[in-house]
Protein backbone atom coordinates (compact mmCIF):
# COMPACT_ATOMS: atom_id res chain seq x y z
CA UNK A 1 -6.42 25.12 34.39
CA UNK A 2 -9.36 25.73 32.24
CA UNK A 3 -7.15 25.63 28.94
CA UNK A 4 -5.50 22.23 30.31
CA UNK A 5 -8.65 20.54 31.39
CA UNK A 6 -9.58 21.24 27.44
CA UNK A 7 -6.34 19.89 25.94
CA UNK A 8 -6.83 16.59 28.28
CA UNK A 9 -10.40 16.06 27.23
CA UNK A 10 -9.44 16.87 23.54
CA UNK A 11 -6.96 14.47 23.89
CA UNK A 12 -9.32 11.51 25.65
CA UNK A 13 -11.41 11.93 22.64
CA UNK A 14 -9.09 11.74 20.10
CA UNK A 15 -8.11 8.20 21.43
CA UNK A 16 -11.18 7.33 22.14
CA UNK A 17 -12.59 8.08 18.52
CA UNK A 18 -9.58 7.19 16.94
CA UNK A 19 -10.96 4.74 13.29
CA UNK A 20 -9.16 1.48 13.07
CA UNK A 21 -7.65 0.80 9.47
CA UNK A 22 -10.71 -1.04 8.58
CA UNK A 23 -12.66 1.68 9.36
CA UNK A 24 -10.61 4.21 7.44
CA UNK A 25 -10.98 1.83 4.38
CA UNK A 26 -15.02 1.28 4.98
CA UNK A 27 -14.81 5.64 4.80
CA UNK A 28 -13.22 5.62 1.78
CA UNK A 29 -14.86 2.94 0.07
CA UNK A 30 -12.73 0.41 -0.46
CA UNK A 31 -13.52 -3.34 0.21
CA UNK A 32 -10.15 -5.35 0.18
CA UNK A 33 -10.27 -8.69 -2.50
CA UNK A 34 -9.47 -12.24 -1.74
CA UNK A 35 -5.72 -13.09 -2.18
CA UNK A 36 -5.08 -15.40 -4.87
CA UNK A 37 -2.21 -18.21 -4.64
CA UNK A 38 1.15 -16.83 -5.74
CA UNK A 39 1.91 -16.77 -9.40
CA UNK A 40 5.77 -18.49 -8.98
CA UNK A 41 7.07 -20.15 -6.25
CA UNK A 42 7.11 -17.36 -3.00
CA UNK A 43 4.91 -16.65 -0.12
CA UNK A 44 3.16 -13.78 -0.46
CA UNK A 45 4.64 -12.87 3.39
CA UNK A 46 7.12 -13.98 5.46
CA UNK A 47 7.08 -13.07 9.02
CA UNK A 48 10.52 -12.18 10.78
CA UNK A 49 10.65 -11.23 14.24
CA UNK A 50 7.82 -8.25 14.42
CA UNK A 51 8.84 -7.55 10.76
CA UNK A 52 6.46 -8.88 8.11
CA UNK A 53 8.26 -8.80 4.66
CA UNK A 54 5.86 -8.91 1.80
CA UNK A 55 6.36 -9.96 -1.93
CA UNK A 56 5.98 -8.04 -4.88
CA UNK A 57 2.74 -7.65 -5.81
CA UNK A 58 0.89 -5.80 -8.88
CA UNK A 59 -2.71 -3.77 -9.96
CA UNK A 60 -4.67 -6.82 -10.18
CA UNK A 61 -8.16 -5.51 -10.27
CA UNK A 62 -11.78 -7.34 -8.38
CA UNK A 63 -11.89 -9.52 -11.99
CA UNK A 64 -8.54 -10.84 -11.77
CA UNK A 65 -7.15 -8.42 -14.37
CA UNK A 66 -3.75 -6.60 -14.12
CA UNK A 67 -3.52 -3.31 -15.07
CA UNK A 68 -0.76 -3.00 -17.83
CA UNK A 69 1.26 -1.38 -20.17
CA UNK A 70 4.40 0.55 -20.38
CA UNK A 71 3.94 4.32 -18.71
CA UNK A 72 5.19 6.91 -20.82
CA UNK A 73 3.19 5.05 -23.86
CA UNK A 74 0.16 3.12 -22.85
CA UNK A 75 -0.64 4.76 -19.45
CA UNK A 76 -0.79 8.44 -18.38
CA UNK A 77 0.69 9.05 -14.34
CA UNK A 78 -2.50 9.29 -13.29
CA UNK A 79 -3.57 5.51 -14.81
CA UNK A 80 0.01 4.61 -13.05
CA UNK A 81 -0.85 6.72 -9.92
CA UNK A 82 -4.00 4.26 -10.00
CA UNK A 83 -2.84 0.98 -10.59
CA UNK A 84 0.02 1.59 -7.67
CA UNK A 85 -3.10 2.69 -5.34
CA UNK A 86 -4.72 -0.67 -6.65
CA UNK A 87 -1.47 -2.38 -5.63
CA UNK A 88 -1.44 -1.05 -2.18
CA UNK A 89 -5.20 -2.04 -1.81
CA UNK A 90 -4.22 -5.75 -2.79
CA UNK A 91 -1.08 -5.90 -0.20
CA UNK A 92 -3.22 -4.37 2.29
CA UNK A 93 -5.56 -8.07 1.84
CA UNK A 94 -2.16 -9.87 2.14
CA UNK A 95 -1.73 -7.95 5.40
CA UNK A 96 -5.32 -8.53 6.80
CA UNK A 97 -5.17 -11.83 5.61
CA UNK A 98 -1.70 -12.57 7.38
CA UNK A 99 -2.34 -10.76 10.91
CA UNK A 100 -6.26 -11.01 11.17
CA UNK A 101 -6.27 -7.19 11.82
CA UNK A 102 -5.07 -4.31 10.31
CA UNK A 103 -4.62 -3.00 13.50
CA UNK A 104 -1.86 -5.37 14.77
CA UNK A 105 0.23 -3.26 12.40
CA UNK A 106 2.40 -0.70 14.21
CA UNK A 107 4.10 1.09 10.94
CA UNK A 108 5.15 0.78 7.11
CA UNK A 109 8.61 0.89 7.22
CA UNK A 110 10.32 0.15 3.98
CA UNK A 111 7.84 0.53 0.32
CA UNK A 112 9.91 -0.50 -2.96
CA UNK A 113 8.40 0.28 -5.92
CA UNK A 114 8.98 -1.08 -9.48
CA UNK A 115 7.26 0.96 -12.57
CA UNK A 116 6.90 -0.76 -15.93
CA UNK A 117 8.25 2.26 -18.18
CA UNK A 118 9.67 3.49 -21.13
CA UNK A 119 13.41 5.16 -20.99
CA UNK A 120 12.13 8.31 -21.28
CA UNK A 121 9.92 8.56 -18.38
CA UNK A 122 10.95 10.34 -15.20
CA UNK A 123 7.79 10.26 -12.77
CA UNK A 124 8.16 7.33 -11.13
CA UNK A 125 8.11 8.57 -7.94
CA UNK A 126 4.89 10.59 -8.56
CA UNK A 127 3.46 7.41 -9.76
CA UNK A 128 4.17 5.05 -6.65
CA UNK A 129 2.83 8.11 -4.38
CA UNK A 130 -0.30 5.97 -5.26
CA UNK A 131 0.53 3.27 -3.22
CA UNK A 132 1.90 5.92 -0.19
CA UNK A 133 -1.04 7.88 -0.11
CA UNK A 134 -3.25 5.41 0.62
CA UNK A 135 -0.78 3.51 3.44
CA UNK A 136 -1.04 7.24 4.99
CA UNK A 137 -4.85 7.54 4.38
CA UNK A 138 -5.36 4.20 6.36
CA UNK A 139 -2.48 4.59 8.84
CA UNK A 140 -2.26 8.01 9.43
CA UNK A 141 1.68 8.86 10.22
CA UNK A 142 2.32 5.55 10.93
CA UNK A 143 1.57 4.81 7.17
CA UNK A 144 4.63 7.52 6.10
CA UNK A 145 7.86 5.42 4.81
CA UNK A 146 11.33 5.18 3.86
CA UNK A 147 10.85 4.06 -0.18
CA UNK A 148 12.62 3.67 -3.38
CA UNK A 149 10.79 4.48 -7.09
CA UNK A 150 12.45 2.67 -9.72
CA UNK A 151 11.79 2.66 -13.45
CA UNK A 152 12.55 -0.73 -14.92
CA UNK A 153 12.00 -2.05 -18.68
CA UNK A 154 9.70 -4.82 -18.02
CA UNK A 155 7.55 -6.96 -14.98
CA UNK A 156 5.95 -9.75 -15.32
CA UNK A 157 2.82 -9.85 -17.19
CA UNK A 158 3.22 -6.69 -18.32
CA UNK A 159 2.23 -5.13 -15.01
CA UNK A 160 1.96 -1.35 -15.28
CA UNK A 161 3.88 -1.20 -11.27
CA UNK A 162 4.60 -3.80 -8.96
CA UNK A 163 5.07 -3.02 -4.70
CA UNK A 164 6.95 -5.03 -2.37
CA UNK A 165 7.07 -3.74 1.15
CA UNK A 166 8.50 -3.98 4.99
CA UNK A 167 5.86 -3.65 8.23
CA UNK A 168 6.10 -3.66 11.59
CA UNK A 169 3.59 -5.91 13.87
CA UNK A 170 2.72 -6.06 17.16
């Protein structure tokens, strides 16, 4: 009795303590931008259902900078791991700025990721983990994702990655 009276109360607290996304961002320090319009002619999301479908989007920095170059030549996989981090920060804004709450989201289902490389490179995957890790820092399991981690020659202005991505809404 003892043992379940300590699970149940283990439990309570766990739910009761539980951070919101916001507050797992204010922990680690990161303060989401402003969106800025869309460079072309898209939305940045499109809402389907409880499905939120969000555009491509790239390491554009708090000065309005995008990180670039080619990895395998200008950038190391840790400047790529970066930059796809710096992504994920920026479509987390689209998110917040489309729901209201980070909260309302119930899971990251789908994360497509696009890395500015040379032929020769072979890390993608390791670089776009930049972008996961943080979607599992801020959601916890409900952050974890199906995801592809493709290598391509070129994106547009010279992006170093670019991350398009599926969620699930209340």
């Amino acid at each position: 009795m003892k043992v379940l009276m300590l699970a149940m109360s283990l439990l309570i607290s766990s739910v009761v303590f539980a951070q919101t996304p916001e507050e797992k961002l204010a922990e680690l320090k990161i303060t989401l931008p402003e969106v800025p319009p869309a460079i072309g002619s898209y939305v940045d999301a499109r809402r389907v259902g409880n499905l939120i479908y969000l555009s491509g989007k790239g390491p554009r920095n708090s000065n309005g900078e995008y990180v670039t170059g080619k990895l395998g030549q200008e950038l190391t996989i840790q400047q790529g791991y970066d930059a796809a981090k710096l992504t994920a920060v920026n479509q987390l804004a689209v998110l917040k700025k489309t729901l209201g709450s980070l909260g309302k989201v119930k899971q990251i289902v789908k994360v497509n990721g696009y890395v500015n490389c040379d032929a020769s490179f072979k890390d993608q995957p390791k670089v776009i983990n930049g972008f996961s890790d943080l979607m599992i820092q801020v959601f916890g399991e409900a952050g974890r994702h199906a995801r592809t981690a493709l290598g391509t020659n070129s994106l547009p202005l010279n992006m170093a990655v670019e991350v398009e991505m599926i969620v699930e809404v209340e």
